[in-house]
PDB file of N, CA and C in Angstrom:
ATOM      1  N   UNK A   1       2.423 -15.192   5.247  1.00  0.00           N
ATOM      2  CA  UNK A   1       2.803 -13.923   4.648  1.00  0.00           C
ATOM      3  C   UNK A   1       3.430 -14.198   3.288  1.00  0.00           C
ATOM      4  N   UNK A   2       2.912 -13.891   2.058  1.00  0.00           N
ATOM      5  CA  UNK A   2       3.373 -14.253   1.143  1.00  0.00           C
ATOM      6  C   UNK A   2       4.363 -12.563   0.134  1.00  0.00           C
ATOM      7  N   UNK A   3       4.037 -11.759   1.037  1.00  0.00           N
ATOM      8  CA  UNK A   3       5.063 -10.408   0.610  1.00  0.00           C
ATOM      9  C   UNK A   3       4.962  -9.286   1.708  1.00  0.00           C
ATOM     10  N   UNK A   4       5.957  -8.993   1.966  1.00  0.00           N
ATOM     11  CA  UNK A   4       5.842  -7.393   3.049  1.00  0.00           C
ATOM     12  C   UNK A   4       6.121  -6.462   2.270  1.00  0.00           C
ATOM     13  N   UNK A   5       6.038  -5.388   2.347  1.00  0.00           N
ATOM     14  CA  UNK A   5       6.489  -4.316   1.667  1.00  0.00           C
ATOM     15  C   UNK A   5       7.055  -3.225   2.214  1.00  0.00           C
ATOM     16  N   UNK A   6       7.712  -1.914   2.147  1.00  0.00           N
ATOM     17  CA  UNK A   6       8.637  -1.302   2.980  1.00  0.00           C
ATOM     18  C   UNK A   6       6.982  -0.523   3.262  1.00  0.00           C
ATOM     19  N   UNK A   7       7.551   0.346   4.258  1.00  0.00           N
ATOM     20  CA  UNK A   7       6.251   1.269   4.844  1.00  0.00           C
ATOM     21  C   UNK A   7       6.420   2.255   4.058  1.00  0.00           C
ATOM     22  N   UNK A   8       5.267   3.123   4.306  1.00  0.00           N
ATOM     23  CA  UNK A   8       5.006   4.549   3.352  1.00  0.00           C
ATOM     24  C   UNK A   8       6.661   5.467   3.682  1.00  0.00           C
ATOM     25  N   UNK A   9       6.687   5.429   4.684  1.00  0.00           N
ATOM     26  CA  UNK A   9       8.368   6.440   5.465  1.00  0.00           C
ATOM     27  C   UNK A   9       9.702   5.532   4.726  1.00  0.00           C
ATOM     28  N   UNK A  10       9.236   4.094   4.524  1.00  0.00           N
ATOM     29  CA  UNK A  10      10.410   3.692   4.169  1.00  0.00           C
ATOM     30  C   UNK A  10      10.720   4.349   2.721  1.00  0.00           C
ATOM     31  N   UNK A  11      10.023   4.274   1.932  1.00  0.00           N
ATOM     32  CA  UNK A  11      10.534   5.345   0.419  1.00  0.00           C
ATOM     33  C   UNK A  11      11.197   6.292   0.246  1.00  0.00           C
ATOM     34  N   UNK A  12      11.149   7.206   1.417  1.00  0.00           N
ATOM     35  CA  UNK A  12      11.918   8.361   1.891  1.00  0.00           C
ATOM     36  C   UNK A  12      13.152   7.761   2.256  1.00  0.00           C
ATOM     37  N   UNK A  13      13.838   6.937   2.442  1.00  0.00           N
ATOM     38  CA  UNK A  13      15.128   6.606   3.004  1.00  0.00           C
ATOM     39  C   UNK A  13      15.425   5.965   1.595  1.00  0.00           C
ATOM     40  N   UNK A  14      17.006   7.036   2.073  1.00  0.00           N
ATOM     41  CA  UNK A  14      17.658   6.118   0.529  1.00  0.00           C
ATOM     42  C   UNK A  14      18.803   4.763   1.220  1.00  0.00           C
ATOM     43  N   UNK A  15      19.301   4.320  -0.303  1.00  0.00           N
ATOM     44  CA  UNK A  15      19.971   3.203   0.404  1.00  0.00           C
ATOM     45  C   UNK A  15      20.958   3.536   1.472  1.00  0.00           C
ATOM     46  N   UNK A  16      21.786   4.696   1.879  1.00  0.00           N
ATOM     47  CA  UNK A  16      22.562   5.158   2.611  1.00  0.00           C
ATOM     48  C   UNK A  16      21.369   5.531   4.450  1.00  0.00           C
ATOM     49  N   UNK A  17      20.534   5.215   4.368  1.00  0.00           N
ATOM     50  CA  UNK A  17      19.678   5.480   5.124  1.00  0.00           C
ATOM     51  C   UNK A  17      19.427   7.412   5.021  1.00  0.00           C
ATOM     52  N   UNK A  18      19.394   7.571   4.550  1.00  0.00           N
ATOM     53  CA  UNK A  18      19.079   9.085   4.632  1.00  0.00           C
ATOM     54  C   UNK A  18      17.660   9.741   4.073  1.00  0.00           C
ATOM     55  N   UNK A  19      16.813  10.212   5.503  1.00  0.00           N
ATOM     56  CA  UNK A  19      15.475  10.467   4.466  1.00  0.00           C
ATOM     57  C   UNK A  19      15.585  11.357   4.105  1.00  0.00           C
ATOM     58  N   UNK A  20      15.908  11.276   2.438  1.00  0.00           N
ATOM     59  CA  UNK A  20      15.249  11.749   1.407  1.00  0.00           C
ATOM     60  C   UNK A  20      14.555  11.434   0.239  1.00  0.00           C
ATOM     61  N   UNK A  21      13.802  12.370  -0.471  1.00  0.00           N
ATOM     62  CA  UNK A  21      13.171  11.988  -1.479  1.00  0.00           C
ATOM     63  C   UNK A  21      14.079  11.534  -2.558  1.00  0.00           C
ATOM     64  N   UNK A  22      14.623  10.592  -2.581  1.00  0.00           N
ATOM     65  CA  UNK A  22      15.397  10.017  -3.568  1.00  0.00           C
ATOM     66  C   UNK A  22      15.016   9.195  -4.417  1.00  0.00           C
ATOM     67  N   UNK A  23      13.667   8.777  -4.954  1.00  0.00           N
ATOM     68  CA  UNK A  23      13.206   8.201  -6.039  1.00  0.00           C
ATOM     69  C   UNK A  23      12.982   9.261  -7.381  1.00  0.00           C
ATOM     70  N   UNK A  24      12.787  10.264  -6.897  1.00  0.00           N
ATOM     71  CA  UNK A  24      11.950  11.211  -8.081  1.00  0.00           C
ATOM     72  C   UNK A  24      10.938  11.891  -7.772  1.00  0.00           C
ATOM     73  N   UNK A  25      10.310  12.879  -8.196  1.00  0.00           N
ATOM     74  CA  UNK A  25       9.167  13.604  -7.867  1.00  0.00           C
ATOM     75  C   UNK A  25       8.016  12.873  -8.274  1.00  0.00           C
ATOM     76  N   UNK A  26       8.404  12.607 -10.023  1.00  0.00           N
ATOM     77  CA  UNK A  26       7.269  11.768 -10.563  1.00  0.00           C
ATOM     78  C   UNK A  26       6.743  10.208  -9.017  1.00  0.00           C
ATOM     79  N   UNK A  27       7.790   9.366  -9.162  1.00  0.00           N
ATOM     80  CA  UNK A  27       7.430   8.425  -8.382  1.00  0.00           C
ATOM     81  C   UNK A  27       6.795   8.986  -6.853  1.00  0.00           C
ATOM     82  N   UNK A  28       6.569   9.847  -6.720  1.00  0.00           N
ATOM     83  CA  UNK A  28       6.319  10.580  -4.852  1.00  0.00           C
ATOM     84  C   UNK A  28       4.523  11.447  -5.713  1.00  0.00           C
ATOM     85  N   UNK A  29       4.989  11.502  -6.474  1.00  0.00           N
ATOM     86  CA  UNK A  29       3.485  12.099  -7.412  1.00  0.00           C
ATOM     87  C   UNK A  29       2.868  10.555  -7.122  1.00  0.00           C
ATOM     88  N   UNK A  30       2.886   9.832  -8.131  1.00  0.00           N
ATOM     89  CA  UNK A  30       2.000   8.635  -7.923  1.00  0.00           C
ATOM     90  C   UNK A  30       2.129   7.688  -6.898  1.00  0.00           C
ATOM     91  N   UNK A  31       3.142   7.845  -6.075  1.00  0.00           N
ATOM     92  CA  UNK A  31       2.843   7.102  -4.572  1.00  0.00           C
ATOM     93  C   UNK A  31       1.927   7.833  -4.008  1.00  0.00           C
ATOM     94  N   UNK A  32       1.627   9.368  -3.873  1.00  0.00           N
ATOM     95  CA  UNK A  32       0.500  10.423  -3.019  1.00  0.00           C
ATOM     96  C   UNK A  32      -0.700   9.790  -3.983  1.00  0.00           C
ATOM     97  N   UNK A  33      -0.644   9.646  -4.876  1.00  0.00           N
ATOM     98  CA  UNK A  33      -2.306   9.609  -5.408  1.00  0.00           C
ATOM     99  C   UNK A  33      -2.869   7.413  -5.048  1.00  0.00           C
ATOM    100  N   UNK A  34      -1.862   7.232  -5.429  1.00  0.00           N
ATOM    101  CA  UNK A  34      -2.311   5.355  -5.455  1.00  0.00           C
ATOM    102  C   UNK A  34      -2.163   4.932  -3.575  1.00  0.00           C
ATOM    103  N   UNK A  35      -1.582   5.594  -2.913  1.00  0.00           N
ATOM    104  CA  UNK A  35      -1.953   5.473  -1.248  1.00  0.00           C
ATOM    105  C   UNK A  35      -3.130   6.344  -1.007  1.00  0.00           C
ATOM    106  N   UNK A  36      -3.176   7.661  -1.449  1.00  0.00           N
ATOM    107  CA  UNK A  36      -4.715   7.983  -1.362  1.00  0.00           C
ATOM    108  C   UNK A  36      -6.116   6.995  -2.202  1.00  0.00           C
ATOM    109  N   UNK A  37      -5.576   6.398  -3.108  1.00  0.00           N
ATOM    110  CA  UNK A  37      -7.113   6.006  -3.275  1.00  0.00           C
ATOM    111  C   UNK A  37      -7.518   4.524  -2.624  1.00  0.00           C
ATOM    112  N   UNK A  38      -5.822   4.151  -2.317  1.00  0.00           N
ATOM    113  CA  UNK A  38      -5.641   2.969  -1.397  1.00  0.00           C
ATOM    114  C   UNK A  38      -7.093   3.689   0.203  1.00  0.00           C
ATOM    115  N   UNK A  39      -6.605   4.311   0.637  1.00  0.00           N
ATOM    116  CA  UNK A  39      -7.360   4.600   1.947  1.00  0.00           C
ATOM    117  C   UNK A  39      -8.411   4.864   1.743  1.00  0.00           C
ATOM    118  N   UNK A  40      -9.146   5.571   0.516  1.00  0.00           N
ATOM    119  CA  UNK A  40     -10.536   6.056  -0.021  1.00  0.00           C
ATOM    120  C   UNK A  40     -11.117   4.629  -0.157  1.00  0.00           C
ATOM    121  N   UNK A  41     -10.828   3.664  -0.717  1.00  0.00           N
ATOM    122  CA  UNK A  41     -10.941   2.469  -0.889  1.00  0.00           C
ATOM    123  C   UNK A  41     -11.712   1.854   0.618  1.00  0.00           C
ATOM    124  N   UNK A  42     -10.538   1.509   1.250  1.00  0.00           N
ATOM    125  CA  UNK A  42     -10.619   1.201   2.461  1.00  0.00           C
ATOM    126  C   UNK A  42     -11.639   2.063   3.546  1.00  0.00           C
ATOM    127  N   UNK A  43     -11.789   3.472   3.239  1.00  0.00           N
ATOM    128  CA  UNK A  43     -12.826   4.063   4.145  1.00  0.00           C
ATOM    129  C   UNK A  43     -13.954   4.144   3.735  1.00  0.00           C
ATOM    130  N   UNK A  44     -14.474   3.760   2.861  1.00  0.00           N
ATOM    131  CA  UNK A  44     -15.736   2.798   2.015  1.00  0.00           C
ATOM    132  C   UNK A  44     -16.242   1.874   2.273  1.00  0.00           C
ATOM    133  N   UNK A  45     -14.955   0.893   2.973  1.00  0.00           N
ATOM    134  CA  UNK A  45     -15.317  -0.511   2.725  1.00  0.00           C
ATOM    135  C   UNK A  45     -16.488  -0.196   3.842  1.00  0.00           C
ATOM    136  N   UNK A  46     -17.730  -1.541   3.361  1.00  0.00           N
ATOM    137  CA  UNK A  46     -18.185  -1.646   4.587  1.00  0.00           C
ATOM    138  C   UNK A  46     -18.717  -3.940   5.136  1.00  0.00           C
ATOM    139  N   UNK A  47     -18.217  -4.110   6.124  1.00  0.00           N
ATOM    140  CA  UNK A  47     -19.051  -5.610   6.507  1.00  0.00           C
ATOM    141  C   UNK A  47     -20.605  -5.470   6.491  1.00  0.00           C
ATOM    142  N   UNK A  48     -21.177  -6.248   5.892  1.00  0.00           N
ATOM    143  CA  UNK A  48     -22.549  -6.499   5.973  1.00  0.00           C
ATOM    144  C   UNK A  48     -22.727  -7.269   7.230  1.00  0.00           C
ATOM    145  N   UNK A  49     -23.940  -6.770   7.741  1.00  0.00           N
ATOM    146  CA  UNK A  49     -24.258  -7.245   9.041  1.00  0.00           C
ATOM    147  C   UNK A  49     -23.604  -6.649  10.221  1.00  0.00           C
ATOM    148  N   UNK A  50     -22.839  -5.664  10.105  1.00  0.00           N
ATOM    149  CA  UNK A  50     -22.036  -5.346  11.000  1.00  0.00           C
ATOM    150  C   UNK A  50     -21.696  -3.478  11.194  1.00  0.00           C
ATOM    151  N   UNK A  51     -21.953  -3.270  12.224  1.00  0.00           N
ATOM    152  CA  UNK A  51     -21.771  -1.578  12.218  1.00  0.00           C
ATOM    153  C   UNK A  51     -20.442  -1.697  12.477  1.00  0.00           C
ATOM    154  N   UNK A  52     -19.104  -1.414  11.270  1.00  0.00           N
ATOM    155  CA  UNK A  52     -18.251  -1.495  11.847  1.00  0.00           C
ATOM    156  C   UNK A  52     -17.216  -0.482  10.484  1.00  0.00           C
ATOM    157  N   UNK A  53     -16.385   0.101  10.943  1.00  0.00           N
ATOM    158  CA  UNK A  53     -15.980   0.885   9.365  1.00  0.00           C
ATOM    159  C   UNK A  53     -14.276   0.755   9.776  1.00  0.00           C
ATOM    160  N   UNK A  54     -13.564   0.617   8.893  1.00  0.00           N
ATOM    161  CA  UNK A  54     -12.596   0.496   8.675  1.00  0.00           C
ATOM    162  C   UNK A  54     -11.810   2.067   7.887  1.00  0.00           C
ATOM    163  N   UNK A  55     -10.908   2.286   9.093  1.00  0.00           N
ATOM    164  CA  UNK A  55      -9.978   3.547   8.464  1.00  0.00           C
ATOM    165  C   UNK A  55      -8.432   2.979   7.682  1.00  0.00           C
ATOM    166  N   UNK A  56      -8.872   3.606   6.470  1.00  0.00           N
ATOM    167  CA  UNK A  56      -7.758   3.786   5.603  1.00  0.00           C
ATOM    168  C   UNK A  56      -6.524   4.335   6.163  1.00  0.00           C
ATOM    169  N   UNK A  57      -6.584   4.785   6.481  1.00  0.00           N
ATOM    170  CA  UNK A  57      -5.122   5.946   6.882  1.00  0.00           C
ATOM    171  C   UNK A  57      -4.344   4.849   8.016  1.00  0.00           C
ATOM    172  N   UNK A  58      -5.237   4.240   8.791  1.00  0.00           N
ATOM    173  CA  UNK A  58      -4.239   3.503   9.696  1.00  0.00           C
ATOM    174  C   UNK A  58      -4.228   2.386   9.783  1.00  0.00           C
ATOM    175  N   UNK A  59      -4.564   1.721   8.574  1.00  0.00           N
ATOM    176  CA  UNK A  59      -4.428   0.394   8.315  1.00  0.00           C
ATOM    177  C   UNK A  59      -3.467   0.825   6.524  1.00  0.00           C
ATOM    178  N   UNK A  60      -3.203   1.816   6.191  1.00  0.00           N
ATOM    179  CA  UNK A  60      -2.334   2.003   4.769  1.00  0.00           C
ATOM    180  C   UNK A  60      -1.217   0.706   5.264  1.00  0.00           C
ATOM    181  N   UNK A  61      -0.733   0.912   6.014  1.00  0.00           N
ATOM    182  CA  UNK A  61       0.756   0.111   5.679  1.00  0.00           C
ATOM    183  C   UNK A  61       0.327  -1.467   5.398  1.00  0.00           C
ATOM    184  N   UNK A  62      -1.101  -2.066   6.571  1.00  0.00           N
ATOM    185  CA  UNK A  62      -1.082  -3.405   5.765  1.00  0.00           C
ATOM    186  C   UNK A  62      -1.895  -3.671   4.703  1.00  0.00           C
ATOM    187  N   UNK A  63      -2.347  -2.312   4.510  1.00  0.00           N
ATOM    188  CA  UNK A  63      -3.080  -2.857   3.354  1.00  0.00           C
ATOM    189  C   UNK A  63      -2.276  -2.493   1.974  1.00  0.00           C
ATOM    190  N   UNK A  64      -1.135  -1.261   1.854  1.00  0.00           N
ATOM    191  CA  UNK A  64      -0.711  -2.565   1.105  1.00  0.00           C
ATOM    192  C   UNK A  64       0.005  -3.401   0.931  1.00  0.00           C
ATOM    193  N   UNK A  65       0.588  -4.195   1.926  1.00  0.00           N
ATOM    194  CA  UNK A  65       1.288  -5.186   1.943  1.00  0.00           C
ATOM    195  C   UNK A  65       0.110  -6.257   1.214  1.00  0.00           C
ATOM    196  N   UNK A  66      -0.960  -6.008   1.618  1.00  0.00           N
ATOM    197  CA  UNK A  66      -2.112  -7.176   1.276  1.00  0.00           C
ATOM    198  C   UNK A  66      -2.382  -6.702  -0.016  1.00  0.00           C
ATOM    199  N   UNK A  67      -2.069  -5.737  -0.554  1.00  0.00           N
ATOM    200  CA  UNK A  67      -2.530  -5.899  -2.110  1.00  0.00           C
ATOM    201  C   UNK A  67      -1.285  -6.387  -2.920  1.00  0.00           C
ATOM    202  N   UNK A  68      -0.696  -6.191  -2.282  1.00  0.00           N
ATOM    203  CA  UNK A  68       1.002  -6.329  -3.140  1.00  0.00           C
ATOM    204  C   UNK A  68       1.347  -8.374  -2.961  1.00  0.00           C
ATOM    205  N   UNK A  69       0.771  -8.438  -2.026  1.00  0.00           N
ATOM    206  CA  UNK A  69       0.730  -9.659  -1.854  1.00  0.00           C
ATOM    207  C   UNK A  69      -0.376 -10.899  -2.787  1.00  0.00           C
ATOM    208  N   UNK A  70      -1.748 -10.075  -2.892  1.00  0.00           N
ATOM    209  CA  UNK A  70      -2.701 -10.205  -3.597  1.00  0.00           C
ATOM    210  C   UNK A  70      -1.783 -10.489  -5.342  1.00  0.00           C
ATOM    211  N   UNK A  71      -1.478  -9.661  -5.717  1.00  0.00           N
ATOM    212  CA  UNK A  71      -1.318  -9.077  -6.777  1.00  0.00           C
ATOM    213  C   UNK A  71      -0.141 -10.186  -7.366  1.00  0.00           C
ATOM    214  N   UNK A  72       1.114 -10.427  -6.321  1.00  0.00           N
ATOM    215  CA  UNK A  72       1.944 -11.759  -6.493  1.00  0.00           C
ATOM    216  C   UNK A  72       1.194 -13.027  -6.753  1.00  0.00           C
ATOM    217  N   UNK A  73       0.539 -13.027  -5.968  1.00  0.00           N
ATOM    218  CA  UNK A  73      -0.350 -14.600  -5.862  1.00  0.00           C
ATOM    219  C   UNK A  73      -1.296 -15.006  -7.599  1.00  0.00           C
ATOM    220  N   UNK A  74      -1.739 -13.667  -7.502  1.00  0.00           N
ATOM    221  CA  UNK A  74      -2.474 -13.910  -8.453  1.00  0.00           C
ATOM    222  C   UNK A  74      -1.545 -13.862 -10.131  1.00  0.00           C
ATOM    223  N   UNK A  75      -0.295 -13.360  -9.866  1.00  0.00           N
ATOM    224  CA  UNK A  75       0.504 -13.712 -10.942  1.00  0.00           C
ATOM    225  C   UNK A  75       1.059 -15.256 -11.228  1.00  0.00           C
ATOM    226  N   UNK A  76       1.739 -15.619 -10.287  1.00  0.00           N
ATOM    227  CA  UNK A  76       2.168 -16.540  -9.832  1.00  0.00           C
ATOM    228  C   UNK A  76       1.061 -17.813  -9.994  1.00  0.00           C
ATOM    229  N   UNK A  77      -0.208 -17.452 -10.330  1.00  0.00           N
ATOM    230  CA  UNK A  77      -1.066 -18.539 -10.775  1.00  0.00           C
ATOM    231  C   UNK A  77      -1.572 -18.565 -12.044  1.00  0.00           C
ATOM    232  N   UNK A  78      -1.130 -17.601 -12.979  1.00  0.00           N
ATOM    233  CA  UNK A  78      -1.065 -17.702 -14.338  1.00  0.00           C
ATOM    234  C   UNK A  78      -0.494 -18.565 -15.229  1.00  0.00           C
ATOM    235  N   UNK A  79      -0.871 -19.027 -16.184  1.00  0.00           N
ATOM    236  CA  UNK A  79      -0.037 -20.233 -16.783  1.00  0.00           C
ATOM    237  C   UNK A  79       0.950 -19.659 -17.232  1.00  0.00           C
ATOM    238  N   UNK A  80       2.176 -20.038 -17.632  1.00  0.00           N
ATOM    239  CA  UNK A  80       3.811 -19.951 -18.004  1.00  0.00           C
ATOM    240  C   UNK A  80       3.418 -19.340 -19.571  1.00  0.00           C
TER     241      UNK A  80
END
């Protein structure tokens, strides 16, 4: 595991644990659109050779841990 990330519900909790929307509207605007195209993504995907389809919506939380993780790695191998 090279990054976890909080879950979609965790954003809603502020540091006092209290869910609310406490980032901003703007930031809850582009978390709704970049987790939706996260799952549009994902309910696309398809394996070759294989009748098999993958749902976005209930794989969101690891996927994006796996892009966020993706996204470290591939920084982290850039030259200095």
């Amino acid at each position: 595991l090279v990054r976890n990330t909080p879950t979609s519900l965790g954003v809603y909790v502020d540091p006092h644990a209290n869910f609310v929307e406490w980032l901003g509207p703007e930031f809850y605007e582009q978390f709704k659109e970049r987790t939706a195209c996260l799952v549009r993504m994902y309910d696309e995907s398809k394996i070759d050779g294989f009748n098999f389809k993958v749902n976005g919506q209930s794989t969101l939380e690891e996927n994006i841990a796996d892009n966020e993780g993706a996204k470290l790695a591939f920084k982290v191998s850039l030259p200095w």
